[in-house]
PDB file of N, CA and C in Angstrom:
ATOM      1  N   UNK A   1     -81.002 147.234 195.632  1.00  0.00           N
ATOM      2  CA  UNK A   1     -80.580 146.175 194.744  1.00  0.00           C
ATOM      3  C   UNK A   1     -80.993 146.517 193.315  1.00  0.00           C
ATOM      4  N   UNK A   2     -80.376 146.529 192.163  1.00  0.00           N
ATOM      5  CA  UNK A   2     -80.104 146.635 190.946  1.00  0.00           C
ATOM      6  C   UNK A   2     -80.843 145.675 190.028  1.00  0.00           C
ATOM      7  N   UNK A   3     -82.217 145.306 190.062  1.00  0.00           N
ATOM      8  CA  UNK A   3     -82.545 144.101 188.693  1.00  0.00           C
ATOM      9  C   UNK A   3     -82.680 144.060 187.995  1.00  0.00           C
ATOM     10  N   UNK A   4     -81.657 145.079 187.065  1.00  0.00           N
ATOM     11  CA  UNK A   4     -81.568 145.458 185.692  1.00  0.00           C
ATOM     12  C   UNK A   4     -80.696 144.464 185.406  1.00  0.00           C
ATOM     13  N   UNK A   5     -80.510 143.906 184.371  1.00  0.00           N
ATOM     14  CA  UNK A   5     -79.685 143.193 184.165  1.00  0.00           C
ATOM     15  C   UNK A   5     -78.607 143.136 183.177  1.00  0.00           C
ATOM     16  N   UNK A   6     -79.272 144.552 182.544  1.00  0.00           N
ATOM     17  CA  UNK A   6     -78.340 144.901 181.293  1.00  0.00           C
ATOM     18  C   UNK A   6     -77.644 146.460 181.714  1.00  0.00           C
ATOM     19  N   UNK A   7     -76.382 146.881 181.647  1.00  0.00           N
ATOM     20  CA  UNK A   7     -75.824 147.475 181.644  1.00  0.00           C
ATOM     21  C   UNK A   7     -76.626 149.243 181.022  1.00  0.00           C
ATOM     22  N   UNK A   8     -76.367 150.299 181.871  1.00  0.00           N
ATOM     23  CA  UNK A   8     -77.286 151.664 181.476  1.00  0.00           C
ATOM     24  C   UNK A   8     -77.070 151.387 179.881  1.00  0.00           C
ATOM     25  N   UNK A   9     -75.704 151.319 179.268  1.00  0.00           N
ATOM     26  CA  UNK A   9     -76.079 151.713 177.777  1.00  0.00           C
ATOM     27  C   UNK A   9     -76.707 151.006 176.700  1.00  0.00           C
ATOM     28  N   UNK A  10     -77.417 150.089 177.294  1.00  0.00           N
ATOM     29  CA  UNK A  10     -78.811 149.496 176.737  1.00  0.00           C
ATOM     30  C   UNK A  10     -79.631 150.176 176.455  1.00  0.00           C
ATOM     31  N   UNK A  11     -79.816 150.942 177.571  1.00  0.00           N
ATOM     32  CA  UNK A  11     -81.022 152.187 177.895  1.00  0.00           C
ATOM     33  C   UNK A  11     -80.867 153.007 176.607  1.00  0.00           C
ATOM     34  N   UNK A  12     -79.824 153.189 176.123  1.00  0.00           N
ATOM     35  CA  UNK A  12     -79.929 154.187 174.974  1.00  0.00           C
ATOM     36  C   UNK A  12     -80.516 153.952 173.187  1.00  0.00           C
ATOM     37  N   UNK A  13     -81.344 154.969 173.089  1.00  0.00           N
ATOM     38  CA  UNK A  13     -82.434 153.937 171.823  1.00  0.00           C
ATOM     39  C   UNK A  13     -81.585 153.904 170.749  1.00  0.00           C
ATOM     40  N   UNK A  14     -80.357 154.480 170.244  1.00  0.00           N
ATOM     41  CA  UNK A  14     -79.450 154.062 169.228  1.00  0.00           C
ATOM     42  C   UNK A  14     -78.694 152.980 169.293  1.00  0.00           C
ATOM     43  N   UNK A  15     -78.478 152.725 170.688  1.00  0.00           N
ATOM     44  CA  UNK A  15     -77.787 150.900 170.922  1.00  0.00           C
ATOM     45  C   UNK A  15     -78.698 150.264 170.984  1.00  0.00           C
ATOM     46  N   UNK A  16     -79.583 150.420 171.231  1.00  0.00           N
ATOM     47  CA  UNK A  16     -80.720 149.425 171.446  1.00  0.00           C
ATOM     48  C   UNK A  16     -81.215 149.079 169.740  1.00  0.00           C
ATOM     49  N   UNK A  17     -81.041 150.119 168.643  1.00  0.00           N
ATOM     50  CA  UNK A  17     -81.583 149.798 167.538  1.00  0.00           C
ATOM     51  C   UNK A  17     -80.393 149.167 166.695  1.00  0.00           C
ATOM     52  N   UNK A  18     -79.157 149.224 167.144  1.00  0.00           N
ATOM     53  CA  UNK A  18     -77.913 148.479 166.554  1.00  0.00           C
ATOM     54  C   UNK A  18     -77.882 147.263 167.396  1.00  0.00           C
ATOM     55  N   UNK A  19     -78.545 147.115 168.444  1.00  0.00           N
ATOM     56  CA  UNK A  19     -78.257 146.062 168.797  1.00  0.00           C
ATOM     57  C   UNK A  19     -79.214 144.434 167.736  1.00  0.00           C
ATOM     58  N   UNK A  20     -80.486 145.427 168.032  1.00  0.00           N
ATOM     59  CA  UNK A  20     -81.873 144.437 167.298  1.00  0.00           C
ATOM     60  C   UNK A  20     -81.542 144.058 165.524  1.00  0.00           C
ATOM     61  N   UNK A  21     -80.535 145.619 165.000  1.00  0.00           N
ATOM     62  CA  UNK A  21     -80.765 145.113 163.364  1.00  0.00           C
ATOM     63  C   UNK A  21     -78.871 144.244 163.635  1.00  0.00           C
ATOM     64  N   UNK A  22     -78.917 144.012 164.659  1.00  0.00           N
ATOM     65  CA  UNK A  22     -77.327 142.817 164.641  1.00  0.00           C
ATOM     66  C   UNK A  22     -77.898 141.247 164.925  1.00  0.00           C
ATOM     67  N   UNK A  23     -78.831 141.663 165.399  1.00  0.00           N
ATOM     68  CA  UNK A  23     -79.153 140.420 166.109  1.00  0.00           C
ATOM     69  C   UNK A  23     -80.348 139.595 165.717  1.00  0.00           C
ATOM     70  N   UNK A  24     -81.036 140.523 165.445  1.00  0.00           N
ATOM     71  CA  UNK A  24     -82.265 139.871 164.812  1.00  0.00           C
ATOM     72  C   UNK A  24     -81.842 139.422 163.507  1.00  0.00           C
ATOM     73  N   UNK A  25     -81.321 139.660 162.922  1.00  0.00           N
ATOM     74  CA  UNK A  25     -80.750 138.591 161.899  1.00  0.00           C
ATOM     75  C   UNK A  25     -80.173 137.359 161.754  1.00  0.00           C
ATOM     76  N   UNK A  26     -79.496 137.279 163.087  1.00  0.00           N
ATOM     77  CA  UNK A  26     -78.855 136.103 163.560  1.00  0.00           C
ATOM     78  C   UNK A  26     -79.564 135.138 163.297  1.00  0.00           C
ATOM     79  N   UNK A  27     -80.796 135.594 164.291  1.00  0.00           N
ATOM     80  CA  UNK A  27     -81.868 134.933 165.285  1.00  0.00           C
ATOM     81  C   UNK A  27     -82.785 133.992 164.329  1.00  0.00           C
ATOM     82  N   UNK A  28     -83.197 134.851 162.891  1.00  0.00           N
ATOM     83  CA  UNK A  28     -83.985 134.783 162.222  1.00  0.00           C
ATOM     84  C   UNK A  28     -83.396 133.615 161.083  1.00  0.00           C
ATOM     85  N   UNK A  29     -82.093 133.827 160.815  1.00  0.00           N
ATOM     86  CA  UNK A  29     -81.267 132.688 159.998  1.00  0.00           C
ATOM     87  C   UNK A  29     -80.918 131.762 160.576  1.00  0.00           C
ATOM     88  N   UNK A  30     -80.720 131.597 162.314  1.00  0.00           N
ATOM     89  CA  UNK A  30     -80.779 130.226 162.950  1.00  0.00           C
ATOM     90  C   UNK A  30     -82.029 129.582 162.266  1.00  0.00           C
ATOM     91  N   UNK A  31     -83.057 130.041 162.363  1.00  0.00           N
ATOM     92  CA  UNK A  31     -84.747 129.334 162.376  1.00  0.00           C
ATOM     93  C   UNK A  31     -84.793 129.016 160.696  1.00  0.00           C
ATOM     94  N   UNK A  32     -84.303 130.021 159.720  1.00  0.00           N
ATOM     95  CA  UNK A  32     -84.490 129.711 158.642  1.00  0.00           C
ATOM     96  C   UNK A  32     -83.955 128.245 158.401  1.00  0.00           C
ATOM     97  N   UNK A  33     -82.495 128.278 158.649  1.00  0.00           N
ATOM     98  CA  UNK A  33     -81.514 127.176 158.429  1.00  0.00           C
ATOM     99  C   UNK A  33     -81.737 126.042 159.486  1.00  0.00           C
ATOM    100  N   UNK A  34     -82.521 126.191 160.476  1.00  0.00           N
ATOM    101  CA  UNK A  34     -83.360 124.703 161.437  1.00  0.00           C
ATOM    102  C   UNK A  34     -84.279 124.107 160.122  1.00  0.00           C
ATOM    103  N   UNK A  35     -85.019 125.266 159.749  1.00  0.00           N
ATOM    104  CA  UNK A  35     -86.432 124.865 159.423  1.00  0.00           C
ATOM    105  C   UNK A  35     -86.113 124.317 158.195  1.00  0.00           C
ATOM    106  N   UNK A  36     -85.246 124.547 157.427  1.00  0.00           N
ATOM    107  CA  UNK A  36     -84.405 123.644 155.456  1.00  0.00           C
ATOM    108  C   UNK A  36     -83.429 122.728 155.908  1.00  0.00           C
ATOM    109  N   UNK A  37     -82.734 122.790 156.516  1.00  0.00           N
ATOM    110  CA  UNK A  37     -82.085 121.952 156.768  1.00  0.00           C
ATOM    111  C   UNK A  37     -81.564 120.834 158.454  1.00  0.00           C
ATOM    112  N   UNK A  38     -82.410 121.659 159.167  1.00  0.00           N
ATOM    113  CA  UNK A  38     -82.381 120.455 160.475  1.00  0.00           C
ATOM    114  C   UNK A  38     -81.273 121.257 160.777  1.00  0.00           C
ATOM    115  N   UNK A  39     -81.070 120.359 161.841  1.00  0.00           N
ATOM    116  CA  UNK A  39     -80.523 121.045 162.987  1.00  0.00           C
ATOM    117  C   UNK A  39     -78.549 121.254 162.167  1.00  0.00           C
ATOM    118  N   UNK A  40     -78.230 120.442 161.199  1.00  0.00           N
ATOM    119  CA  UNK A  40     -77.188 120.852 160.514  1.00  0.00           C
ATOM    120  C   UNK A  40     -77.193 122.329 159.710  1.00  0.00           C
ATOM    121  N   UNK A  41     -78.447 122.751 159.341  1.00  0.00           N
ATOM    122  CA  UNK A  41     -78.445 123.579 158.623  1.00  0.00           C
ATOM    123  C   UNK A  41     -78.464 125.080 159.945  1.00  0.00           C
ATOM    124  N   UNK A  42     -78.681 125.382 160.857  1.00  0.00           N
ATOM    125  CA  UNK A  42     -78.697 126.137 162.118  1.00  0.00           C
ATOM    126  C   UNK A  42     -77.373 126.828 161.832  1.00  0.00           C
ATOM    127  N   UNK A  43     -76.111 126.140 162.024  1.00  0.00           N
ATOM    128  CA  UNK A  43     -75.093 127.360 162.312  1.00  0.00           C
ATOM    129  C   UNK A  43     -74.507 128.248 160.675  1.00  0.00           C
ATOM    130  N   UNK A  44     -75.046 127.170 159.268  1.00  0.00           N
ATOM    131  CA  UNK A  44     -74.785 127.864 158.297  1.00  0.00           C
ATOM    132  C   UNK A  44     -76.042 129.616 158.678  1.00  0.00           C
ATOM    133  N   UNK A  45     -77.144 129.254 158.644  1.00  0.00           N
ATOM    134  CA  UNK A  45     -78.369 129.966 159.325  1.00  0.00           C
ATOM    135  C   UNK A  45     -77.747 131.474 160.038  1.00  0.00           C
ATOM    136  N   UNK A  46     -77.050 131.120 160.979  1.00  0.00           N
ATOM    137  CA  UNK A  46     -76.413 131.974 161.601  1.00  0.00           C
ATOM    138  C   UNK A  46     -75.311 132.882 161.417  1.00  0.00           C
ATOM    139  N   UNK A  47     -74.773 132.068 160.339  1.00  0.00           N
ATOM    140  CA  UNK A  47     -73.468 132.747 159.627  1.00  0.00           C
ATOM    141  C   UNK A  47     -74.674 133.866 158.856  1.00  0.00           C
ATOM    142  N   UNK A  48     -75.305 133.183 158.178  1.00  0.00           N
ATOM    143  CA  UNK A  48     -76.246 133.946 156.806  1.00  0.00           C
ATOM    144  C   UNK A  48     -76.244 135.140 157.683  1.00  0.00           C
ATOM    145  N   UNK A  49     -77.039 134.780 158.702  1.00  0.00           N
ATOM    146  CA  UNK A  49     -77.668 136.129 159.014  1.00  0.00           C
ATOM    147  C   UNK A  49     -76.784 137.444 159.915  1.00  0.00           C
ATOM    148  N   UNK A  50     -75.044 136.425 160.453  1.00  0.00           N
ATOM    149  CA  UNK A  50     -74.227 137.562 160.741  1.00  0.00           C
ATOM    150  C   UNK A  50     -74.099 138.313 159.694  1.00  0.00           C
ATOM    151  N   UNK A  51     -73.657 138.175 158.824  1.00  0.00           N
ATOM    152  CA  UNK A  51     -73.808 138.832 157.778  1.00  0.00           C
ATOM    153  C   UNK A  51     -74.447 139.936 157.421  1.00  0.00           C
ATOM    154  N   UNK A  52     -75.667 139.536 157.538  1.00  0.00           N
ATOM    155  CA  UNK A  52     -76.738 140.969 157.028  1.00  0.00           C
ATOM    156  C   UNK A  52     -76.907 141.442 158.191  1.00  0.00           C
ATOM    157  N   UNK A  53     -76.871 140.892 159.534  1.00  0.00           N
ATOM    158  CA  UNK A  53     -76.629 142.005 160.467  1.00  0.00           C
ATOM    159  C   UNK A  53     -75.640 143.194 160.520  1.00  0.00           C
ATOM    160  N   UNK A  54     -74.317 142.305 160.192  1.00  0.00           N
ATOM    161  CA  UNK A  54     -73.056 143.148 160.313  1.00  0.00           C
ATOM    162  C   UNK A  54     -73.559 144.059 159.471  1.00  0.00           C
ATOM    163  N   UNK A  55     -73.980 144.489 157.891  1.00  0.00           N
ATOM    164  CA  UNK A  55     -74.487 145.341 156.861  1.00  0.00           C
ATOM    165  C   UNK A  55     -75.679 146.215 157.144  1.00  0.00           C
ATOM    166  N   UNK A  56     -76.413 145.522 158.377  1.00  0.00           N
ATOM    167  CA  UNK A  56     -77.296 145.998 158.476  1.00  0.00           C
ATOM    168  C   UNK A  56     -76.496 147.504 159.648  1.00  0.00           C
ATOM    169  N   UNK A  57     -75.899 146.685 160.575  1.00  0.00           N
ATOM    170  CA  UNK A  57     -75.100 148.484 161.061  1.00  0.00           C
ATOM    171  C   UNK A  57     -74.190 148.652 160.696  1.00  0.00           C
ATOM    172  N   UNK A  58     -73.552 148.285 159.949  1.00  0.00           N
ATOM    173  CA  UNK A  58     -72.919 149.083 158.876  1.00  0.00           C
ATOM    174  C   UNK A  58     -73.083 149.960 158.591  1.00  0.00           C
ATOM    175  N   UNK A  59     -74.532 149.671 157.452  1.00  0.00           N
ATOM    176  CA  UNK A  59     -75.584 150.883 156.718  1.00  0.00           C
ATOM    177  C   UNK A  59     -75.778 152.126 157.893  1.00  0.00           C
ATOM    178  N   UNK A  60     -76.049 151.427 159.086  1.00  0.00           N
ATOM    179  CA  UNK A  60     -76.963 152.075 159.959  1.00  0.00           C
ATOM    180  C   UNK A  60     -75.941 153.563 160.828  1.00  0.00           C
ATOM    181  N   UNK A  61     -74.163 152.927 160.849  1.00  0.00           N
ATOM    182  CA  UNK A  61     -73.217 153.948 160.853  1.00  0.00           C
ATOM    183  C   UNK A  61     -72.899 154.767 160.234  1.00  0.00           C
ATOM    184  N   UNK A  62     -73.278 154.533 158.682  1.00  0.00           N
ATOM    185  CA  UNK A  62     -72.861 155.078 157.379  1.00  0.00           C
ATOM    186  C   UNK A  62     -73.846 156.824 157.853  1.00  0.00           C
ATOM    187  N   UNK A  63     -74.939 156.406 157.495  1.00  0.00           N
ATOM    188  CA  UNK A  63     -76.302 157.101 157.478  1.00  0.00           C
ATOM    189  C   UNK A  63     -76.605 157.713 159.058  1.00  0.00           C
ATOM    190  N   UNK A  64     -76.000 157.558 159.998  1.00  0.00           N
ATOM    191  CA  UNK A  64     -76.465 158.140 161.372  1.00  0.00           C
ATOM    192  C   UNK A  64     -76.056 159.665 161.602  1.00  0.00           C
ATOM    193  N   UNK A  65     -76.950 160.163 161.988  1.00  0.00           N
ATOM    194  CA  UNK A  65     -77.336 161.904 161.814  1.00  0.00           C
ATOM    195  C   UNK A  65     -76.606 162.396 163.228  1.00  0.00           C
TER     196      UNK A  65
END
């Protein structure tokens, strides 16, 4: 039985580091935009931080060796 739960190409440390600078931005502008503006301010929060995720691998495609 299999209790991995994420698919092998998780396993790989270049998806795994596009995954964190996509996401952790998200994550981090939900909480910003809870914490200023309540629970209305959350999905602006989330937009913010798609954003600098998307830029963040962006950058991270631009620059990959």
């Amino acid at each position: 039985m299999n209790n991995n739960l994420m698919p092998p190409v998780h396993n790989d440390p270049h998806t795994q580091a596009y995954q964190l600078a996509f996401m952790a931005p998200i994550k981090i502008g939900g909480m910003i935009g809870t914490a200023i503006a309540g629970p209305a301010g959350a999905p602006i929060g989330y937009a913010l931080g798609a954003i600098v995720g998307i830029g963040a691998v962006w950058n991270m495609g631009k620059h990959r060796h």
